[in-house]
Protein backbone atom coordinates (compact mmCIF):
# COMPACT_ATOMS: atom_id res chain seq x y z
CA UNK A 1 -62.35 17.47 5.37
CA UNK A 2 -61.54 20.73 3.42
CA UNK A 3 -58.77 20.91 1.04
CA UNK A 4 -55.26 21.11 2.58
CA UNK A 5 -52.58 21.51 1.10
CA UNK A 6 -51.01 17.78 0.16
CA UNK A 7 -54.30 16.08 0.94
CA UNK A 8 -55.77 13.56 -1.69
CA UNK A 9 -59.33 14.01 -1.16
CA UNK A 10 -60.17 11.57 -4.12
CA UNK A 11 -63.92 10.36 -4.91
CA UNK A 12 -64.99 10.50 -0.92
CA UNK A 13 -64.40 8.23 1.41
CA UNK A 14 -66.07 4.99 2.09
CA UNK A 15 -68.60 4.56 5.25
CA UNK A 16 -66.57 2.07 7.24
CA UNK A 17 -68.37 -1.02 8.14
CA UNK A 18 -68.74 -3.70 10.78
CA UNK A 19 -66.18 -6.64 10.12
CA UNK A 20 -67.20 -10.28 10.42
CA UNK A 21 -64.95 -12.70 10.25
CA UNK A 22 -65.06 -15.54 7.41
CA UNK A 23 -67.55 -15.43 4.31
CA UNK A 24 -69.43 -12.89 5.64
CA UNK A 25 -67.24 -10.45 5.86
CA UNK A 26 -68.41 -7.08 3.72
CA UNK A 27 -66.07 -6.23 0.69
CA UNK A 28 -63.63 -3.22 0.99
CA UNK A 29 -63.48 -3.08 -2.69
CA UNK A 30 -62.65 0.84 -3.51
CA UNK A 31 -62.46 2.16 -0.25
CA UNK A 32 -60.00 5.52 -0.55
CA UNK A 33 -58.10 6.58 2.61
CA UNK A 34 -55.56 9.46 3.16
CA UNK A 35 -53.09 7.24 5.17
CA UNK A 36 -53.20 3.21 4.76
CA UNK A 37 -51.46 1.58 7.26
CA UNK A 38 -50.79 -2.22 6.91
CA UNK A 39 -49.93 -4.36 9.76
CA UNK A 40 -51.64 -3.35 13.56
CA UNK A 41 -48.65 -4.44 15.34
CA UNK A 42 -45.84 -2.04 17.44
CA UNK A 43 -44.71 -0.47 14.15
CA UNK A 44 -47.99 0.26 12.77
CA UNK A 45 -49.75 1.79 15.69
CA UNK A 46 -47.06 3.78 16.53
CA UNK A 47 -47.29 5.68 13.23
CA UNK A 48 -51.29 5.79 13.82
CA UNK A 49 -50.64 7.06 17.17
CA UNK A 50 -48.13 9.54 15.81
CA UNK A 51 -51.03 10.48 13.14
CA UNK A 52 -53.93 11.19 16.15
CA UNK A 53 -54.39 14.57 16.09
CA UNK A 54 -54.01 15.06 11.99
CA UNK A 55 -57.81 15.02 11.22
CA UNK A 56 -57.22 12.99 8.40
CA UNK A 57 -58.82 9.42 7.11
CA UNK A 58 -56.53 6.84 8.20
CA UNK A 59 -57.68 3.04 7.77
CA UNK A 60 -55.30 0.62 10.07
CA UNK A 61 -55.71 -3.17 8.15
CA UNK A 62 -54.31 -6.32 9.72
CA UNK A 63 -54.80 -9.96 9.28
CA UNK A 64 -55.59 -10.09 12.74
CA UNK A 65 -57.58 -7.93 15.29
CA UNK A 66 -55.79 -5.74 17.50
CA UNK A 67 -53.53 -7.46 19.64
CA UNK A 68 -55.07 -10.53 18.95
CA UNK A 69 -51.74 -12.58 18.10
CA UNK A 70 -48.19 -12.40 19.86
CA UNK A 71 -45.36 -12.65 17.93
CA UNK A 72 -42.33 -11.62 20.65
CA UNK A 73 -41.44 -12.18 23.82
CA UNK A 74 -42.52 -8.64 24.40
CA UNK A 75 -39.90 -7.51 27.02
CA UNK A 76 -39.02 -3.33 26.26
CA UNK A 77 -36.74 -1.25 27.92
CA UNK A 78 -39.66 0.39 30.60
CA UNK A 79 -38.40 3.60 30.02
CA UNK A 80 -40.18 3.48 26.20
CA UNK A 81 -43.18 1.85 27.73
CA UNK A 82 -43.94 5.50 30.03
CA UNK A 83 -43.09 7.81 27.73
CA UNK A 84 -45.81 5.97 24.82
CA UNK A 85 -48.32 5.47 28.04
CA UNK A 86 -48.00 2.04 28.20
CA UNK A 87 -47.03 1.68 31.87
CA UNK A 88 -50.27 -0.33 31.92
CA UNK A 89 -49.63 -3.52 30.20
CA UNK A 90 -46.29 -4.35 31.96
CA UNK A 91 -46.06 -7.58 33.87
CA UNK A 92 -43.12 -7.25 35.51
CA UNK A 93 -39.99 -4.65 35.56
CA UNK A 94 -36.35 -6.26 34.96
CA UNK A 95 -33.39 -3.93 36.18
CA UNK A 96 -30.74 -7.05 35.50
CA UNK A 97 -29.07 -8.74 32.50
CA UNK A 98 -27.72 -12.09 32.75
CA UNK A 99 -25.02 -13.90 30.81
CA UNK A 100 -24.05 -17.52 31.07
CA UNK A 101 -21.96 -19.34 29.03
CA UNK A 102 -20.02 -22.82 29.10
CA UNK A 103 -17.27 -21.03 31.11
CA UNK A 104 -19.67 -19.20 33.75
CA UNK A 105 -22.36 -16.58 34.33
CA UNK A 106 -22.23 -12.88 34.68
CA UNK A 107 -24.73 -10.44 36.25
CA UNK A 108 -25.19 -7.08 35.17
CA UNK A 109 -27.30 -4.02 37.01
CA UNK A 110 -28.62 -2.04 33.93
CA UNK A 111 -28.57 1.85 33.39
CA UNK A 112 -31.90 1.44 32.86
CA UNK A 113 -34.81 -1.54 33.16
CA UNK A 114 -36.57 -4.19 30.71
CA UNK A 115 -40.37 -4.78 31.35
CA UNK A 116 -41.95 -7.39 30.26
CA UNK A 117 -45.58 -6.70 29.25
CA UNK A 118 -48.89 -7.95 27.72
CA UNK A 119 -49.53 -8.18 24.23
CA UNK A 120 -53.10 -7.52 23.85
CA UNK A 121 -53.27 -4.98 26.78
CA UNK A 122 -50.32 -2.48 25.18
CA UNK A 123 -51.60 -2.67 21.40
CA UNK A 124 -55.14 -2.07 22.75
CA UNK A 125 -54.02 0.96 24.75
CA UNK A 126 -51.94 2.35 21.64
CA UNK A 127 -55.27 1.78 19.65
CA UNK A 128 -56.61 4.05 22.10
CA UNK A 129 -54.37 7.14 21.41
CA UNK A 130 -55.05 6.60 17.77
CA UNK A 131 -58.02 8.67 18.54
CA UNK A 132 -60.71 8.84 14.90
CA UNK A 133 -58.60 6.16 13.02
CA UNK A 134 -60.29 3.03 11.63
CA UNK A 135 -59.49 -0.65 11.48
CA UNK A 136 -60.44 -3.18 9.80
CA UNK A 137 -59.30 -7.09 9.35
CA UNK A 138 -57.97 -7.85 5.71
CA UNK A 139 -54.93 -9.85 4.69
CA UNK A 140 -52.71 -7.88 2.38
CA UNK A 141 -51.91 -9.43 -0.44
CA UNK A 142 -49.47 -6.98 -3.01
CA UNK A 143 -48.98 -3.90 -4.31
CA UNK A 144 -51.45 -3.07 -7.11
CA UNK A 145 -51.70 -0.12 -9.73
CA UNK A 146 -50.65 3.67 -9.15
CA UNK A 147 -53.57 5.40 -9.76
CA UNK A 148 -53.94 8.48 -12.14
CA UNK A 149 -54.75 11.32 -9.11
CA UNK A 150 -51.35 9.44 -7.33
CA UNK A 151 -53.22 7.13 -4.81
CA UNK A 152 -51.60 4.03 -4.20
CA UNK A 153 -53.30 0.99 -4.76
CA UNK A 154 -53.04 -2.31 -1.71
CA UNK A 155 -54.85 -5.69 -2.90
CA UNK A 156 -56.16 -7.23 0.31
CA UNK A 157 -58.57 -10.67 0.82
CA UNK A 158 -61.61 -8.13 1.21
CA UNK A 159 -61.19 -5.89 -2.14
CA UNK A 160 -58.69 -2.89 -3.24
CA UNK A 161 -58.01 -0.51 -0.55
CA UNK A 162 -56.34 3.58 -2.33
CA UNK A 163 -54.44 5.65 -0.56
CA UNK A 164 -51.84 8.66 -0.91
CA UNK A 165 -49.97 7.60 1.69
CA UNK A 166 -49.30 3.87 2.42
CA UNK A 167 -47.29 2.35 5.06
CA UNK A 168 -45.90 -1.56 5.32
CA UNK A 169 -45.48 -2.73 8.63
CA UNK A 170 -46.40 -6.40 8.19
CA UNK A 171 -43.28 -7.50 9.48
CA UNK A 172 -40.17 -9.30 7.80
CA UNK A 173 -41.99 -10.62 4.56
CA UNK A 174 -42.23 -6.96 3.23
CA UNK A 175 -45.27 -7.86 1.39
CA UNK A 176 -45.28 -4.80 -0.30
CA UNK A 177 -42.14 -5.08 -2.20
CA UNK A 178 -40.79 -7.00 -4.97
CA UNK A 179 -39.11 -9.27 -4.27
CA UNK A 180 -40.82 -10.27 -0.78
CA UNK A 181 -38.15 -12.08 1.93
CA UNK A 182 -38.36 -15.80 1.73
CA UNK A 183 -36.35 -17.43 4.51
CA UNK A 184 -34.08 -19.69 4.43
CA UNK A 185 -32.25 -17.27 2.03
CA UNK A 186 -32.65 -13.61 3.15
CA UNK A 187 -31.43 -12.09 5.97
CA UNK A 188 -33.52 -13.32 8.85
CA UNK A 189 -33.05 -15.20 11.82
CA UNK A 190 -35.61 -17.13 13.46
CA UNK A 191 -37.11 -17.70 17.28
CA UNK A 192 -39.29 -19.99 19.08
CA UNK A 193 -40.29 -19.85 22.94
CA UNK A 194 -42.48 -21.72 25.18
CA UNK A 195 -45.03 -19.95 27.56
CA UNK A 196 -45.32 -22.15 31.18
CA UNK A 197 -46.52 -20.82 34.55
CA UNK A 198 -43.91 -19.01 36.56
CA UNK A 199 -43.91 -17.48 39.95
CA UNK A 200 -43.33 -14.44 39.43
CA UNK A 201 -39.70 -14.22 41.11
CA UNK A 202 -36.94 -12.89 39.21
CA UNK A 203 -35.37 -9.70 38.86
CA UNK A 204 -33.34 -10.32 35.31
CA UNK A 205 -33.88 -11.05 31.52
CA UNK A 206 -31.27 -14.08 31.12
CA UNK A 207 -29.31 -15.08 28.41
CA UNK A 208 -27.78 -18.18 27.28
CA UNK A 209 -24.86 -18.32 24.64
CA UNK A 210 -23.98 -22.20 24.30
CA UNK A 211 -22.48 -23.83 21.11
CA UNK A 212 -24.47 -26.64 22.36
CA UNK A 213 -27.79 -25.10 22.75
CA UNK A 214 -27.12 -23.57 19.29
CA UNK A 215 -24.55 -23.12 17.35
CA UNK A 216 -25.16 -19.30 16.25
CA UNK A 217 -27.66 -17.78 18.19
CA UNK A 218 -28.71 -17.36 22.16
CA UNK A 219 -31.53 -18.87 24.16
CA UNK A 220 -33.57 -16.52 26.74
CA UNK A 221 -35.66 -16.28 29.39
CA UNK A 222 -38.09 -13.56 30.59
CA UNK A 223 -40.23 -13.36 33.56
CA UNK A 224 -43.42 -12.03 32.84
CA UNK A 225 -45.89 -12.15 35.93
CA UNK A 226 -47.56 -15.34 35.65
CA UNK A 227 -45.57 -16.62 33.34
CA UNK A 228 -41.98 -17.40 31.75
CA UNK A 229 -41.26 -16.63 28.53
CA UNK A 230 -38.16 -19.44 27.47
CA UNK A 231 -36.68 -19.89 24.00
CA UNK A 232 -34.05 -19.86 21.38
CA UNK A 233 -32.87 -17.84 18.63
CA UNK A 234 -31.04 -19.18 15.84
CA UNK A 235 -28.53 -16.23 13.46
CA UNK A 236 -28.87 -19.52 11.05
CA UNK A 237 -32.19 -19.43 9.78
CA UNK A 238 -32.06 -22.99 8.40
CA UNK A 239 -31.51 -23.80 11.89
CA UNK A 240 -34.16 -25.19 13.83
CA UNK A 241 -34.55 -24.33 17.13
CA UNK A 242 -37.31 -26.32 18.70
CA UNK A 243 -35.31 -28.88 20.42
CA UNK A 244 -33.03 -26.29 21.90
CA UNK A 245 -36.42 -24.78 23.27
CA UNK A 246 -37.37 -28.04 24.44
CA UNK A 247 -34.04 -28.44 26.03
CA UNK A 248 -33.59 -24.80 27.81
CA UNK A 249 -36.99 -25.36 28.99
CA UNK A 250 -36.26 -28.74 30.64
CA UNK A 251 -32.93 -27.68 32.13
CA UNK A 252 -35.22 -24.62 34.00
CA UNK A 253 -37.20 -26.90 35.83
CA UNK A 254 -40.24 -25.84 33.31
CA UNK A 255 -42.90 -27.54 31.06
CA UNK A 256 -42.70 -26.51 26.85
CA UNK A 257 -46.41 -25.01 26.71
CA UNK A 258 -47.70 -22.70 24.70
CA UNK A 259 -45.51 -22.49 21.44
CA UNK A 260 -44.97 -19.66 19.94
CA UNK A 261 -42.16 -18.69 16.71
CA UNK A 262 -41.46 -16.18 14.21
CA UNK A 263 -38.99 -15.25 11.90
CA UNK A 264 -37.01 -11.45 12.68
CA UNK A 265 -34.53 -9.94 10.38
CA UNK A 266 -30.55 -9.14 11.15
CA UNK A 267 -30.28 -6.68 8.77
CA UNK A 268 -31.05 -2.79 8.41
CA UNK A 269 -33.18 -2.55 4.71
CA UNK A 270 -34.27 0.30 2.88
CA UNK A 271 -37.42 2.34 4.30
CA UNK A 272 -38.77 3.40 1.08
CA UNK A 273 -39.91 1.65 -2.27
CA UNK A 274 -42.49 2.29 -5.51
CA UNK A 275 -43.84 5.40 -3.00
CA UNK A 276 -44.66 2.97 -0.45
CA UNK A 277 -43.11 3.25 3.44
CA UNK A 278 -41.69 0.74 5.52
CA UNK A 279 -41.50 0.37 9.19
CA UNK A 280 -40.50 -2.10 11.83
CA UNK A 281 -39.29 -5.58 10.72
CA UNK A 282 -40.13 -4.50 7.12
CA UNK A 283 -37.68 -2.59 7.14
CA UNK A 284 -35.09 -4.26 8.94
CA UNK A 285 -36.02 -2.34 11.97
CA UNK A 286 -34.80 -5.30 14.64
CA UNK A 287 -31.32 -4.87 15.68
CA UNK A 288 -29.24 -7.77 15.34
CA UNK A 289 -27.25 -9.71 17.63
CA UNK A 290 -29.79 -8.95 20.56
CA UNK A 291 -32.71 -9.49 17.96
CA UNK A 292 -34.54 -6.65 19.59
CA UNK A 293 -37.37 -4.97 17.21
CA UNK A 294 -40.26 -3.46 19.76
CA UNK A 295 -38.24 -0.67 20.94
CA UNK A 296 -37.47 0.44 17.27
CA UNK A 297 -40.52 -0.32 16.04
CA UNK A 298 -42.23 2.17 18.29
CA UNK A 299 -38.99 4.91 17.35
CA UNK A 300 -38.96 4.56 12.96
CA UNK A 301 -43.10 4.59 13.50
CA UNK A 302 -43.01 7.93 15.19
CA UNK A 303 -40.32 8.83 12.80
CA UNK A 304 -42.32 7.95 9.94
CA UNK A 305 -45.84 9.34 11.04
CA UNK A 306 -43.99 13.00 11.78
CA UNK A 307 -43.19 12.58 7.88
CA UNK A 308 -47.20 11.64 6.89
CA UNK A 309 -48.22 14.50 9.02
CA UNK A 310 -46.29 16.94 7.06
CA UNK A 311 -47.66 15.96 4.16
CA UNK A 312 -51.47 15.85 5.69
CA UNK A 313 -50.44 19.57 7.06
CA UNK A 314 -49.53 21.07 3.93
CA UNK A 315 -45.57 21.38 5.07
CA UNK A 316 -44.15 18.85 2.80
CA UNK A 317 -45.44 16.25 -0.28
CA UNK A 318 -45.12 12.88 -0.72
CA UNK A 319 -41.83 12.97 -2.61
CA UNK A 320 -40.43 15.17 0.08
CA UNK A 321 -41.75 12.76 3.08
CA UNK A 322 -40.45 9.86 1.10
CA UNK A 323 -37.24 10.78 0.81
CA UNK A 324 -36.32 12.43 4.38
CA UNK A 325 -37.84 9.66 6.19
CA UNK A 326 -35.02 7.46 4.15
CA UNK A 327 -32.42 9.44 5.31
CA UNK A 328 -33.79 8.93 8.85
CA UNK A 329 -33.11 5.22 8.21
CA UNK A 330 -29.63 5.06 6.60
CA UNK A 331 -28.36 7.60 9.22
CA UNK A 332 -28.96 4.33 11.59
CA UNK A 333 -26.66 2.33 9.74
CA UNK A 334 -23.75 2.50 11.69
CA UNK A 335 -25.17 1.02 14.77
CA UNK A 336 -27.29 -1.43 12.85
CA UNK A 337 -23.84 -2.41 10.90
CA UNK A 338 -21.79 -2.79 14.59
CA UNK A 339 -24.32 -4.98 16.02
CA UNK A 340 -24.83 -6.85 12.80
CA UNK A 341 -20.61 -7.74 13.10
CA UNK A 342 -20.67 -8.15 16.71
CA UNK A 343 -23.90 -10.97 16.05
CA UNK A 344 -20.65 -12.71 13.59
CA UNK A 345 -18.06 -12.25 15.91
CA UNK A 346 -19.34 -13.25 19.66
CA UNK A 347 -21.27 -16.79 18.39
CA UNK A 348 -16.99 -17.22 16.94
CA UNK A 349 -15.28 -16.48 20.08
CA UNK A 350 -14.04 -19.49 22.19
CA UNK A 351 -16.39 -19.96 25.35
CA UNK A 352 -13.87 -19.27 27.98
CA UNK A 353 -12.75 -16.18 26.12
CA UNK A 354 -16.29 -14.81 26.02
CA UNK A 355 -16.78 -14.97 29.43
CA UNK A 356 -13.74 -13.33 30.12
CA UNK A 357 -15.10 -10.48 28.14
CA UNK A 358 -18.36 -10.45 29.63
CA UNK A 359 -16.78 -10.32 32.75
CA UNK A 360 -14.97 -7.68 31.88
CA UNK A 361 -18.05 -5.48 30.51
CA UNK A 362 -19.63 -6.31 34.39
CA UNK A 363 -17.72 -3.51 35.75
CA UNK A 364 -20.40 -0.85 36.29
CA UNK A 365 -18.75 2.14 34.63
CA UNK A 366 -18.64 0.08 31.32
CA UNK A 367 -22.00 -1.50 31.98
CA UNK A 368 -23.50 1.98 31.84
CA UNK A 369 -21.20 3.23 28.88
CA UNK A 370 -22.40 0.18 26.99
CA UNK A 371 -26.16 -0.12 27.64
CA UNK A 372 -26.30 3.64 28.08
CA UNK A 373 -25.17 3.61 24.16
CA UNK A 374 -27.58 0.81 22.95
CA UNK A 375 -30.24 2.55 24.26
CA UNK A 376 -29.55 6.13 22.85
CA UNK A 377 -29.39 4.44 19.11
CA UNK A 378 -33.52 4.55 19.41
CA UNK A 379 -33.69 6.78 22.96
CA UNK A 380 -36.79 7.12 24.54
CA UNK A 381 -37.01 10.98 24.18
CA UNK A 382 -37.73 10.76 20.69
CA UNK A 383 -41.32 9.99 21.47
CA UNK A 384 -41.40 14.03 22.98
CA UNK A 385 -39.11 15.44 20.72
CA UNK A 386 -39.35 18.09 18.17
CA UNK A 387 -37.16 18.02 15.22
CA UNK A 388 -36.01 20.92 13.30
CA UNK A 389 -37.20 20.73 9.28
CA UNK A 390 -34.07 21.15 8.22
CA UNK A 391 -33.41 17.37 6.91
CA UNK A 392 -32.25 14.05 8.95
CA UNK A 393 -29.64 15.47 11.81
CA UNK A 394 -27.44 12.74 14.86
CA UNK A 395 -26.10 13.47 17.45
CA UNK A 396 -25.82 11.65 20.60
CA UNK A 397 -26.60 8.70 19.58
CA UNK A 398 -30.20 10.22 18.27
CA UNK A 399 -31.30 10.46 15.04
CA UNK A 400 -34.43 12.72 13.88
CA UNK A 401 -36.98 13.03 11.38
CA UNK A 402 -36.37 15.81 8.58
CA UNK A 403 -39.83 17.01 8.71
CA UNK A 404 -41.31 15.88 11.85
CA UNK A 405 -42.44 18.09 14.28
């Protein structure tokens, strides 16, 4: 490895081994890494990704193998999907938006398109650009004990795991914090779909907004190839949402097969903590009202892995990266904060009302103003662009890393 500048280099670094699953799997106990990433999902191999050509020892842990279990209805605007190199795994390309209410429908043609993709296929090809990083199956447990060279300690199922540089992305229970998120009380809202056969016609992701599908929230569907993707989101977390589901499902001619629910969060949190780094829904990195956290996961996980590469490269230290990658996040707030009141304000507003407003969006010029601006809060360039290391800078709608590159 040699000795960088920045680079913990430790006792040596464990000989990875071959995982089994159950009682037989090996212990991890002391294994030392230069980056730790926990959580294999968007957020986590993006940062990997972003990490590829670094040289260092990263170890990538999840509960799960790659891609092994979906947790969204993984639909992404397509233009983030080609420039990660993921035009592979989508299922089908969506250049409409749908709205229908009590009142009426409305049908938007988008600046841009949604895809809806596979699971498995796009976190096994961003495990492919990850190029010499390692990955092994552990469930994270806390945060353990600083160490005395600086390493940072993870408890997992499988033994202690050290590293300089740690990253959370396990999603909305920020396991590496204290406290953790425990719904129904934090900030989350919470989704359930069903998975039946479809035919593969469609052109457009469509949305519900009923009081009588549920009260705060909005149901969904997305056509993905072979299949639909229906369900419900609830902004009321002790809400539940299955027989909404159930119902959406029934009303679209489809069977409810192939449950699948999660929590998300609604609200923007911070991206550092006790030296540790947060991305994705960890972090708060899912935008309310439209509940949309792929997209953003990919864009604070590049963010995040320019900041852990100038660390590995001798350009910054830990302290340094720490703190400029959480002024990359609270220069998001704004956005986060005007979606967060318009999630309050539209589930409010009387059903003929809304679709007056909607209607009134459907002209194209706003249409484009609109979805033009939603998109630029986590644009697609980002994943090409080179940031100046002069500290967090917006404009246009883009934020960028302090010391990425």
């Amino acid at each position: 490895m040699g000795g960088r500048p920045g680079v913990f280099l430790g006792a040596g670094f464990v000989t990875v081994r071959a995982t089994s699953r159950g009682a037989q799997r090996t212990s991890l106990e002391g294994t030392r890494a230069e980056v730790l990433i926990c959580g294999a999902s968007f957020a986590g191999l993006a940062v990997a990704r972003e990490l590829a050509e670094s040289g260092a020892s990263v170890l990538v842990i999840d509960r799960y193998e790659i891609g092994e279990r979906q947790t969204s209805a993984c639909a992404c605007p397509t233009l983030w999907l080609e420039a990660l190199g993921l035009g592979q795994s989508i299922q089908q390309e969506l250049p409409y938006m749908s709205f229908t209410t009590p009142s009426g429908s409305v049908r938007y043609r988008l600046p841009w398109s949604w895809s809806s993709f596979d699971y498995r296929e796009l976190c096994q090809l961003l495990w492919s650009q990850c190029s010499d990083a390692r990955f092994e199956t552990a469930t994270v447990e806390a945060l353990g004990a600083r160490g005395a060279d600086g390493a940072i300690e993870v408890i997992t199922d499988r033994g202690s795991i050290s590293a300089p540089l740690v990253v959370d992305a396990l999603g909305w229970r920020r396991v590496l914090s204290s406290p953790h998120y425990q719904p129904p009380k934090a900030p989350l809202s919470r989704g359930l779909e069903v998975h039946p056969e479809h035919d593969g016609s469609g052109d457009a992701l469509d949305i519900w907004i009923e009081r009588s599908l549920v009260r705060r929230g909005y149901g969904w569907r997305v056509p993905a190839g072979g299949e639909a993707r229906i369900g419900v989101g609830s902004y009321a977390p002790t809400t539940h949402v299955k027989e909404p589901t159930v119902a959406l499902a029934e009303r679209l001619g489809s069977d409810a097969i192939g449950y699948q629910g999660n929590w998300f969060p609604h609200r923007l949190r911070s991206g550092t903590e006790s030296g540790v780094f947060f991305v994705g829904d960890s972090a708060g990195h899912c935008f309310p009202l439209s509940g949309e956290g792929i997209r953003t996961a990919f864009y604070f996980g590049i963010a995040c892995g320019r900041e852990l590469s100038a660390v590995l490269e001798g350009r910054s230290d830990r302290a340094s990266a720490l703190a400029a990658y959480e002024r990359f996040n609270k220069a998001h707030k704004r956005p986060f904060a005007i979606a967060l009141a318009l999630q309050r304000l539209i589930p409010a507003m009387p059903p003929r009302l809304l679709t007056a407003v909607l209607t009134l969006i459907g002209k194209q010029r706003i249409v484009d103003y609109a979805f033009g601006w939603y998109l630029n809060q986590a644009a697609p360039q980002f994943a090409d662009q080179l940031a100046p290391s002069t500290g967090a800078a917006v404009g246009d709608g883009l934020a960028l890393a302090g010391a990425s590159r």
